[in-house]
C-alpha atoms as a PDB file:
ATOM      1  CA  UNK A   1      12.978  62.465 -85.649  1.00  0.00           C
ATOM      2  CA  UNK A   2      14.887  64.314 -83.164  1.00  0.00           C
ATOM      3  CA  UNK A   3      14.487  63.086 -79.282  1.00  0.00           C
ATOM      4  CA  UNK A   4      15.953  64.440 -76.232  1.00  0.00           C
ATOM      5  CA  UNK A   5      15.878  61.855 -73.380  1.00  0.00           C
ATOM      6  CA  UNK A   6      16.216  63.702 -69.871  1.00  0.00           C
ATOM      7  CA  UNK A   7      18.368  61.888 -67.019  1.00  0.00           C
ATOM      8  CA  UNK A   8      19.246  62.603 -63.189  1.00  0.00           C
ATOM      9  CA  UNK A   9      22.828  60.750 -64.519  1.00  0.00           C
ATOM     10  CA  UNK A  10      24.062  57.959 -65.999  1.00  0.00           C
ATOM     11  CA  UNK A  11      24.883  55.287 -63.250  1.00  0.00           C
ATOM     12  CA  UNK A  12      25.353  51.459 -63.428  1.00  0.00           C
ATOM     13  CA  UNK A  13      23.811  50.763 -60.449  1.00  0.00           C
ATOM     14  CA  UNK A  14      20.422  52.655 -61.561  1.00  0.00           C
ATOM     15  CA  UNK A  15      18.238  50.801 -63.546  1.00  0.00           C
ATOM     16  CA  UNK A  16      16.050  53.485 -65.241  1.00  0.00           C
ATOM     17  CA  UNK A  17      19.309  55.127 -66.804  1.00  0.00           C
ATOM     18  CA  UNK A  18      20.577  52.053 -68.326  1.00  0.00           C
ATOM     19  CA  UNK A  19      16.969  51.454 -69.349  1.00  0.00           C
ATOM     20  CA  UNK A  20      17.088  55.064 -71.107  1.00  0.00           C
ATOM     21  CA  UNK A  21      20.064  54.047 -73.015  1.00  0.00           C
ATOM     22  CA  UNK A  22      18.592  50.558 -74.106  1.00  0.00           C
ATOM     23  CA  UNK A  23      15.384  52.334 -75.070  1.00  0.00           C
ATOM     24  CA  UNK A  24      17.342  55.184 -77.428  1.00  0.00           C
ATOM     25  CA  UNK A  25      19.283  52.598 -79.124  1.00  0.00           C
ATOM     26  CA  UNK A  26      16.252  50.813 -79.960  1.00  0.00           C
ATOM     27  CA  UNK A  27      14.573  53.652 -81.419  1.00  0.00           C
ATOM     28  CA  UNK A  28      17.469  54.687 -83.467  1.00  0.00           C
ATOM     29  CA  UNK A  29      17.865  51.699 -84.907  1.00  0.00           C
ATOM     30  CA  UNK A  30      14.380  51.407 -85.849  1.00  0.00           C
ATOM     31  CA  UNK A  31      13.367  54.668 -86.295  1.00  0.00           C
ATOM     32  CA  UNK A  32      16.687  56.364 -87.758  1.00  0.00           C
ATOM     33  CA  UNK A  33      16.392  58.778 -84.705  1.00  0.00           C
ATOM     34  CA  UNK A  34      18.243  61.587 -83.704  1.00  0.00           C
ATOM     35  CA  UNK A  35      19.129  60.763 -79.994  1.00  0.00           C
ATOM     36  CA  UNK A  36      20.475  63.209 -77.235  1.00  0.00           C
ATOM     37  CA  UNK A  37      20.803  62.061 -73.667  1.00  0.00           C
ATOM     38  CA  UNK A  38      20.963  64.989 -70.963  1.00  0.00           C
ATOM     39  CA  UNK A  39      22.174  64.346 -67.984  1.00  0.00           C
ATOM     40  CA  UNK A  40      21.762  66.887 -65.108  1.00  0.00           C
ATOM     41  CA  UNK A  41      24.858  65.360 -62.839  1.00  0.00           C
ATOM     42  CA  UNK A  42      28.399  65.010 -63.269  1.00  0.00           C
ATOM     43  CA  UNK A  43      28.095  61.634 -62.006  1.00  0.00           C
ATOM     44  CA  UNK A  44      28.459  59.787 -64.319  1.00  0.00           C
ATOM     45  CA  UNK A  45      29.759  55.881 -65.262  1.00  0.00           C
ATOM     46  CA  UNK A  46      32.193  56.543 -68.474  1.00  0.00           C
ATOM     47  CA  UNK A  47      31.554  52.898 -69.422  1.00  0.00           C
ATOM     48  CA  UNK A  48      27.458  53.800 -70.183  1.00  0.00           C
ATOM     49  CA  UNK A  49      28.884  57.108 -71.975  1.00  0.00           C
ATOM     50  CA  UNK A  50      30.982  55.196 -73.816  1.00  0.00           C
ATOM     51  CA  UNK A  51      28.387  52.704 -75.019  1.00  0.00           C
ATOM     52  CA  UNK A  52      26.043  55.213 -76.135  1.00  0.00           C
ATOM     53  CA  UNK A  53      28.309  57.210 -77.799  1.00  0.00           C
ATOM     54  CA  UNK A  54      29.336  53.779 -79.729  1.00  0.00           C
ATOM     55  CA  UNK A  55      25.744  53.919 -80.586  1.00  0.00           C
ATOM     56  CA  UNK A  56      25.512  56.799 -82.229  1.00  0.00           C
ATOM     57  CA  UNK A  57      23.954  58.627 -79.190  1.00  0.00           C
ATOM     58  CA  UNK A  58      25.416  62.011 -77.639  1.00  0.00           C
ATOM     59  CA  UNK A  59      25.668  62.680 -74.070  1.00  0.00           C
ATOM     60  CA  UNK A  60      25.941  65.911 -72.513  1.00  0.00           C
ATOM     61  CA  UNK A  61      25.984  66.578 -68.742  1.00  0.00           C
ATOM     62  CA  UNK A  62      24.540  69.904 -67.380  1.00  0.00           C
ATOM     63  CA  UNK A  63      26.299  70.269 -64.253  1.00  0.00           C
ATOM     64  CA  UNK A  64      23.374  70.503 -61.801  1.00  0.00           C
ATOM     65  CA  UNK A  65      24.207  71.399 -58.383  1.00  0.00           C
ATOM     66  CA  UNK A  66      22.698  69.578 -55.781  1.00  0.00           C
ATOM     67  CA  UNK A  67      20.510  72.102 -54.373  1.00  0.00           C
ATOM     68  CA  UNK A  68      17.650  73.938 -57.229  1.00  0.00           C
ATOM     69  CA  UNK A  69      20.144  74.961 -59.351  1.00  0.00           C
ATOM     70  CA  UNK A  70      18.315  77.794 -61.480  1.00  0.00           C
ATOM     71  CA  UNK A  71      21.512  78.085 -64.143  1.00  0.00           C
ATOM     72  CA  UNK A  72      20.910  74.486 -64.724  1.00  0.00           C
ATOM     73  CA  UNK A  73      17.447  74.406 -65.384  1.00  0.00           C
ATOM     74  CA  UNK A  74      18.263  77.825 -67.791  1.00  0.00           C
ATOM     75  CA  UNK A  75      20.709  76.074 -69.675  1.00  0.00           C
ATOM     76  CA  UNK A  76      18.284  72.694 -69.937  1.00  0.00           C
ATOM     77  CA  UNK A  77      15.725  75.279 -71.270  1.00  0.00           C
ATOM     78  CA  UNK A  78      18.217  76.935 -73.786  1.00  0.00           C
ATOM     79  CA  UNK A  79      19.460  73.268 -75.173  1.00  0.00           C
ATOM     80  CA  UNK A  80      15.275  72.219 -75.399  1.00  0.00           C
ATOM     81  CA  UNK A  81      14.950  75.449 -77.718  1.00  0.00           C
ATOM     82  CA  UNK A  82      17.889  75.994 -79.503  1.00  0.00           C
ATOM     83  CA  UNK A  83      17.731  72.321 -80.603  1.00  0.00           C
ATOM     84  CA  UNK A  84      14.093  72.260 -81.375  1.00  0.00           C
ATOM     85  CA  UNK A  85      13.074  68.490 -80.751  1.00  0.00           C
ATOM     86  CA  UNK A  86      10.257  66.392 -81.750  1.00  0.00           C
ATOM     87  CA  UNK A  87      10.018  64.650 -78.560  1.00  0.00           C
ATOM     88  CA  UNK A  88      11.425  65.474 -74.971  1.00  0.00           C
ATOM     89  CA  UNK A  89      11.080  62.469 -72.477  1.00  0.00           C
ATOM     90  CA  UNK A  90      11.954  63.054 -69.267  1.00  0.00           C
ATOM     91  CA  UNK A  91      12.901  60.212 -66.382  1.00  0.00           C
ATOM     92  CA  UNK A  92      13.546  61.691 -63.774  1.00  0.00           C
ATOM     93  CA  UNK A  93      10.944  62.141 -60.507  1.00  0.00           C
ATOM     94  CA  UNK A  94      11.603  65.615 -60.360  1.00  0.00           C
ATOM     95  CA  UNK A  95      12.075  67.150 -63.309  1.00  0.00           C
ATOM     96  CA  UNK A  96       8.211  67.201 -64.579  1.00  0.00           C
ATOM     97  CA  UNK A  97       7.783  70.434 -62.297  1.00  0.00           C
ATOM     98  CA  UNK A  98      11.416  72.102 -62.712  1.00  0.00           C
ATOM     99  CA  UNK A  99      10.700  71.839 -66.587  1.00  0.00           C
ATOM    100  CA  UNK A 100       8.227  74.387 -66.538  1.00  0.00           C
ATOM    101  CA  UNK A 101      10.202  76.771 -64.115  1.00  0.00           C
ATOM    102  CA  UNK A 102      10.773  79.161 -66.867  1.00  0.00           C
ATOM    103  CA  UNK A 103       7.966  78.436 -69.538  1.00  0.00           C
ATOM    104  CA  UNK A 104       7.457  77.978 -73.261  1.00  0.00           C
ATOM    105  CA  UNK A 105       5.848  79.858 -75.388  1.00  0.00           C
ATOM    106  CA  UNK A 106       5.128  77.831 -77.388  1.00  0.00           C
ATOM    107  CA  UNK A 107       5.680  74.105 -77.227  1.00  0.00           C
ATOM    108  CA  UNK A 108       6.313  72.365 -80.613  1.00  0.00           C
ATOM    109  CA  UNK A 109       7.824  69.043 -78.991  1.00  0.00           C
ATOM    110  CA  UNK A 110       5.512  65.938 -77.861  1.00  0.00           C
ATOM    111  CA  UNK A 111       6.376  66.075 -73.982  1.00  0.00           C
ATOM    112  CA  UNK A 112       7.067  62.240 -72.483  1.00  0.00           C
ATOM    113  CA  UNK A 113       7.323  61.543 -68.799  1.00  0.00           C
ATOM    114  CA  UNK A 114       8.320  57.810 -68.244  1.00  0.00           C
ATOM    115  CA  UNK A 115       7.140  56.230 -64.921  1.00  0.00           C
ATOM    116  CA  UNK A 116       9.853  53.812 -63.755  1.00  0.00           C
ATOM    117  CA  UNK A 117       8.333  52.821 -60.254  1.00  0.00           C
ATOM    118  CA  UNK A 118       5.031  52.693 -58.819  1.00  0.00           C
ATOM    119  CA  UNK A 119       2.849  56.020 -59.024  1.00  0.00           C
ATOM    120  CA  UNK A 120       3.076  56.823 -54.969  1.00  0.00           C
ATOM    121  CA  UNK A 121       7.165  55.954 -55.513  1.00  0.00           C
ATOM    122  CA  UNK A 122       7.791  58.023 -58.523  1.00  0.00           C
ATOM    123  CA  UNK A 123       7.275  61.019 -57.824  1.00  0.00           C
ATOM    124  CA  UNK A 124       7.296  64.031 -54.461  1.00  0.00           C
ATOM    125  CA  UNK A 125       3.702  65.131 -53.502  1.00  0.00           C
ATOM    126  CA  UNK A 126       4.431  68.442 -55.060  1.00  0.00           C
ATOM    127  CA  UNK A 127       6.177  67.252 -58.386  1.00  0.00           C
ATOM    128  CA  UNK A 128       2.718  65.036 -58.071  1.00  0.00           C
ATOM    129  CA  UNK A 129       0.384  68.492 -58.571  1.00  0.00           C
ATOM    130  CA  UNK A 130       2.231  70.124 -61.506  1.00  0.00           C
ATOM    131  CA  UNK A 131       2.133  66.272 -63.151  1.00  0.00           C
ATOM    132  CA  UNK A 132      -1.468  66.043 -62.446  1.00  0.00           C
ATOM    133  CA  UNK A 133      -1.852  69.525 -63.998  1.00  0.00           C
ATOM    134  CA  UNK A 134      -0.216  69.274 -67.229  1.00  0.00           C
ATOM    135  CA  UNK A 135      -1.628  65.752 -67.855  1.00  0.00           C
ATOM    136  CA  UNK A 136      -5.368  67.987 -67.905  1.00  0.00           C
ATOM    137  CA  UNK A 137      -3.855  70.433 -70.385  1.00  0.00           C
ATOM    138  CA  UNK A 138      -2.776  67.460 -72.394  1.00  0.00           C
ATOM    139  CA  UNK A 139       0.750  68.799 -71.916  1.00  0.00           C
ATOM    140  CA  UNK A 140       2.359  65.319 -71.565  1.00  0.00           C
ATOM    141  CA  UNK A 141       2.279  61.622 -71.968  1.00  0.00           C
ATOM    142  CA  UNK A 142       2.571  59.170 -69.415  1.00  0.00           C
ATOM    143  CA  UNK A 143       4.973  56.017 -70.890  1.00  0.00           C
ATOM    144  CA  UNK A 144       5.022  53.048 -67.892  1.00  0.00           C
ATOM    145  CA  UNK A 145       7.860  50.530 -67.645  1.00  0.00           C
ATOM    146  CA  UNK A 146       5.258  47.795 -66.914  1.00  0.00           C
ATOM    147  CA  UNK A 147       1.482  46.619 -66.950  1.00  0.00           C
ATOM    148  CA  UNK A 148       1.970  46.951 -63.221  1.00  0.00           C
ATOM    149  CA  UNK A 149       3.101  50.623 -63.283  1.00  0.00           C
ATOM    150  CA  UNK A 150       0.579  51.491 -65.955  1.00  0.00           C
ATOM    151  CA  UNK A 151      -2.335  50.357 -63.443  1.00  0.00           C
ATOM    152  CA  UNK A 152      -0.713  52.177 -60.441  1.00  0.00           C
ATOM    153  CA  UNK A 153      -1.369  55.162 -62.493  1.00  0.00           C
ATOM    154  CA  UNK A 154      -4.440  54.871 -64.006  1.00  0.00           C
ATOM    155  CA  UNK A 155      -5.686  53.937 -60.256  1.00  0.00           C
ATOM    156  CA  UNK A 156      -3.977  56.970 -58.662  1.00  0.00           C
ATOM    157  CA  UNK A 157      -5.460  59.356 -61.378  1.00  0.00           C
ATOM    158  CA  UNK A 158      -8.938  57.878 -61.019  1.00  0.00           C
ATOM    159  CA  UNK A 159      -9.059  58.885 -57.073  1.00  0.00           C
ATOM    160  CA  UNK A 160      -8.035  62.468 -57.917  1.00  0.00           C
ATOM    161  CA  UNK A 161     -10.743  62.583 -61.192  1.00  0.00           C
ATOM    162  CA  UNK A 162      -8.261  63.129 -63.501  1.00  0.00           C
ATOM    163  CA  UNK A 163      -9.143  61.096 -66.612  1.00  0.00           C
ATOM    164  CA  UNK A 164      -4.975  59.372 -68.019  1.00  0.00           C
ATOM    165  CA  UNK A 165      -4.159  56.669 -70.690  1.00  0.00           C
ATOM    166  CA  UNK A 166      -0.305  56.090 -70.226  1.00  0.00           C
ATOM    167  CA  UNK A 167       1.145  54.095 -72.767  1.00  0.00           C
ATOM    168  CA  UNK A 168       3.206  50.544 -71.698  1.00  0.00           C
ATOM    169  CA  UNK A 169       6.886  50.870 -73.117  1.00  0.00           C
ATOM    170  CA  UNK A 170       9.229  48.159 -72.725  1.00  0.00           C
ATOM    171  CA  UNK A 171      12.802  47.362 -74.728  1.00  0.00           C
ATOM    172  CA  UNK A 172      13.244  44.188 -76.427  1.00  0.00           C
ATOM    173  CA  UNK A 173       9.944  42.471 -76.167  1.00  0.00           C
ATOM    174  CA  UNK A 174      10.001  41.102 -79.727  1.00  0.00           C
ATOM    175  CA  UNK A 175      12.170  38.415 -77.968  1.00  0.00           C
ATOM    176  CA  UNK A 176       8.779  37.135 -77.006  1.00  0.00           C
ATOM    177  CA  UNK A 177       7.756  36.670 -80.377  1.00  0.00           C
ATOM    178  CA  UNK A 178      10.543  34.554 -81.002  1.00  0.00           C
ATOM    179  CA  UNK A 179       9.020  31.217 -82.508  1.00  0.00           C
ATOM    180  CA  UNK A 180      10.194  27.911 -80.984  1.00  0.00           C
ATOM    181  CA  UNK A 181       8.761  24.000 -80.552  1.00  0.00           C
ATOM    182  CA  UNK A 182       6.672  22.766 -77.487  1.00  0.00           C
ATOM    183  CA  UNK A 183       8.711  19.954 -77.608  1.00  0.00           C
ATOM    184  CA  UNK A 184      12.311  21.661 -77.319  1.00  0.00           C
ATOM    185  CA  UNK A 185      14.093  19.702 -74.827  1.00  0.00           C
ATOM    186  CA  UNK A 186      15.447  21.164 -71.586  1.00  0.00           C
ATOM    187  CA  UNK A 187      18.617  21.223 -70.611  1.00  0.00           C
ATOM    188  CA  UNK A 188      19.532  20.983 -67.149  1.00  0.00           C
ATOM    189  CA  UNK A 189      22.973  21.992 -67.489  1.00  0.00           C
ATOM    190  CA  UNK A 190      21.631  26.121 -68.246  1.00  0.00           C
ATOM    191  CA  UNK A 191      20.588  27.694 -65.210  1.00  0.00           C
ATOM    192  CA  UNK A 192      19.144  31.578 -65.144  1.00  0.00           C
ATOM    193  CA  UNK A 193      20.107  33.506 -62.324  1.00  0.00           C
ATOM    194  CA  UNK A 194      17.611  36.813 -62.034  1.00  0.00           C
ATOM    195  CA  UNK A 195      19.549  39.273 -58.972  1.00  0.00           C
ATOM    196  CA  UNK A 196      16.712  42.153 -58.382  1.00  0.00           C
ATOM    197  CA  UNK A 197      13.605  42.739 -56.113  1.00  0.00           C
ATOM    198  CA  UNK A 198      10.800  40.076 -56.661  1.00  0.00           C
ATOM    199  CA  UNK A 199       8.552  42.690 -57.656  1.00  0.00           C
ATOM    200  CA  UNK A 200       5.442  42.930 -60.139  1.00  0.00           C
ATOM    201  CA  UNK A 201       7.236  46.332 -61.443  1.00  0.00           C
ATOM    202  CA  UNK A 202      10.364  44.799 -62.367  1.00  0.00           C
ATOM    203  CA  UNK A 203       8.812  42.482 -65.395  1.00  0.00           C
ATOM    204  CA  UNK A 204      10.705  39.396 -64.166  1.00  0.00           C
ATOM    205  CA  UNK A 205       8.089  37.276 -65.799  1.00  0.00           C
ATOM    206  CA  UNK A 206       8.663  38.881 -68.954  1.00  0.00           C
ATOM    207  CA  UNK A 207      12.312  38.317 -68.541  1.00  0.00           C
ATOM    208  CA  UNK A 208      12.267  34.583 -67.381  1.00  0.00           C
ATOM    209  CA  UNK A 209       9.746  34.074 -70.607  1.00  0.00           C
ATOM    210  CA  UNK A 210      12.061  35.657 -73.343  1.00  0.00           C
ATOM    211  CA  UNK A 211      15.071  33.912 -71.393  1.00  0.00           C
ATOM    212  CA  UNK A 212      13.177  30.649 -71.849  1.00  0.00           C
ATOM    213  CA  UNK A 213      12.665  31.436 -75.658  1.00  0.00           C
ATOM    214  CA  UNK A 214      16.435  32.310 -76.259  1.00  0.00           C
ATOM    215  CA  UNK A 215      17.236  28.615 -74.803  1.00  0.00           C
ATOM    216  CA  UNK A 216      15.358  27.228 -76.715  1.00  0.00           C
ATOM    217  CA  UNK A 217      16.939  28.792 -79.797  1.00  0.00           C
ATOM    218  CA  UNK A 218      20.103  28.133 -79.018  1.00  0.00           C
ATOM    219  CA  UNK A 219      19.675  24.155 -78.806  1.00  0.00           C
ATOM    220  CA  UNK A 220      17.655  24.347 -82.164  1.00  0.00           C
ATOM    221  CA  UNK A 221      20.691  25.993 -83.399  1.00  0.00           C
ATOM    222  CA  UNK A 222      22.868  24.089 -82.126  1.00  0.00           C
END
């Protein structure tokens, strides 16, 4: 399988990048996947290149200006075709519109936008229209961080009568399924320290349970 995952860059301080990165060494592990990560700006943390290039992952930057850089999106087009990939998923806010600048004829890749915020927050009012279009020509796939950015969209879509069923993607879940005693102790001594926006969209339930779980391995281990 051959997947092209589409970034605005690859910055430490942005969560959905690092998230992309996380997410294609995941699915190369367990799908043997063929992983390219585009990035349309230079700017770029050589650390995160350098870790997904450890993982068997390329990354190639396209060099977008910062206005609608045309030659960008030509050369984005060029590497989509010339590559020929199963599945393109895009997470960026504004790339589901500038994708389909210069057309396909004929579309032989499964076309993934990932929703990373709230439906209102992730993308312009514009980028909004061409989304809601291709999701009625069955175009592309809606993949949502969280069960709280999966219902933002469904509720969004149902006000403009536009029937979706986004899929919930999330990387390294299976810690949840880790299997421990009720009765592991609890050591006061280990203290989790969560630095982000107390926010359903950020899953910090989900990370505070597999946290919990990974204790409680460790002192069975130990």
């Amino acid at each position: 399988m051959k997947i092209i995952q589409v970034v605005n860059a690859l910055k430490l301080r942005a969560g959905a990048e690092i998230f992309t990165i996380d997410l294609s060494i995941c699915m190369k592990e367990k799908y043997h996947a063929d992983i390219t990560i585009l990035c349309l700006y230079d700017d770029m943390d050589l650390s995160l290149v350098n870790y997904a290039n450890s993982h068997g992952i390329s990354v190639i930057c396209l060099n977008k200006n910062r206005t609608f850089d045309f030659k960008c999106f030509r050369k984005f087009r060029n590497y989509i075709i010339s590559n020929k990939p199963d599945v393109v998923n895009l997470h960026n806010s504004c790339l589901t519109s500038y994708f389909f600048a210069f057309g396909f004829k004929k579309q032989d890749f499964k076309l993934v936008k990932s929703v990373h915020s709230l439906c209102l927050n992730d993308l312009r009012g514009g980028d909004r229209f061409f989304q809601k279009k291709y999701i009625r020509k069955n175009i592309i796939t809606l993949a949502c961080d969280s069960d709280e950015v999966r219902k933002s969209v469904i509720e969004y879509y149902k006000k403009m009568n536009v029937a979706v069923n986004p899929i919930t993607c999330r990387v390294g879940t299976s810690m949840k399924r880790v299997s421990s005693p009720r009765t592991a102790p609890i050591n006061p001594d280990l203290n989790f320290v969560c630095v982000a926006r107390f926010y359903p969209v950020k899953n910090q339930i989900i990370l505070a349970k597999a946290f919990k779980n990974i204790i409680h391995c460790i002192q069975i281990l130990a």
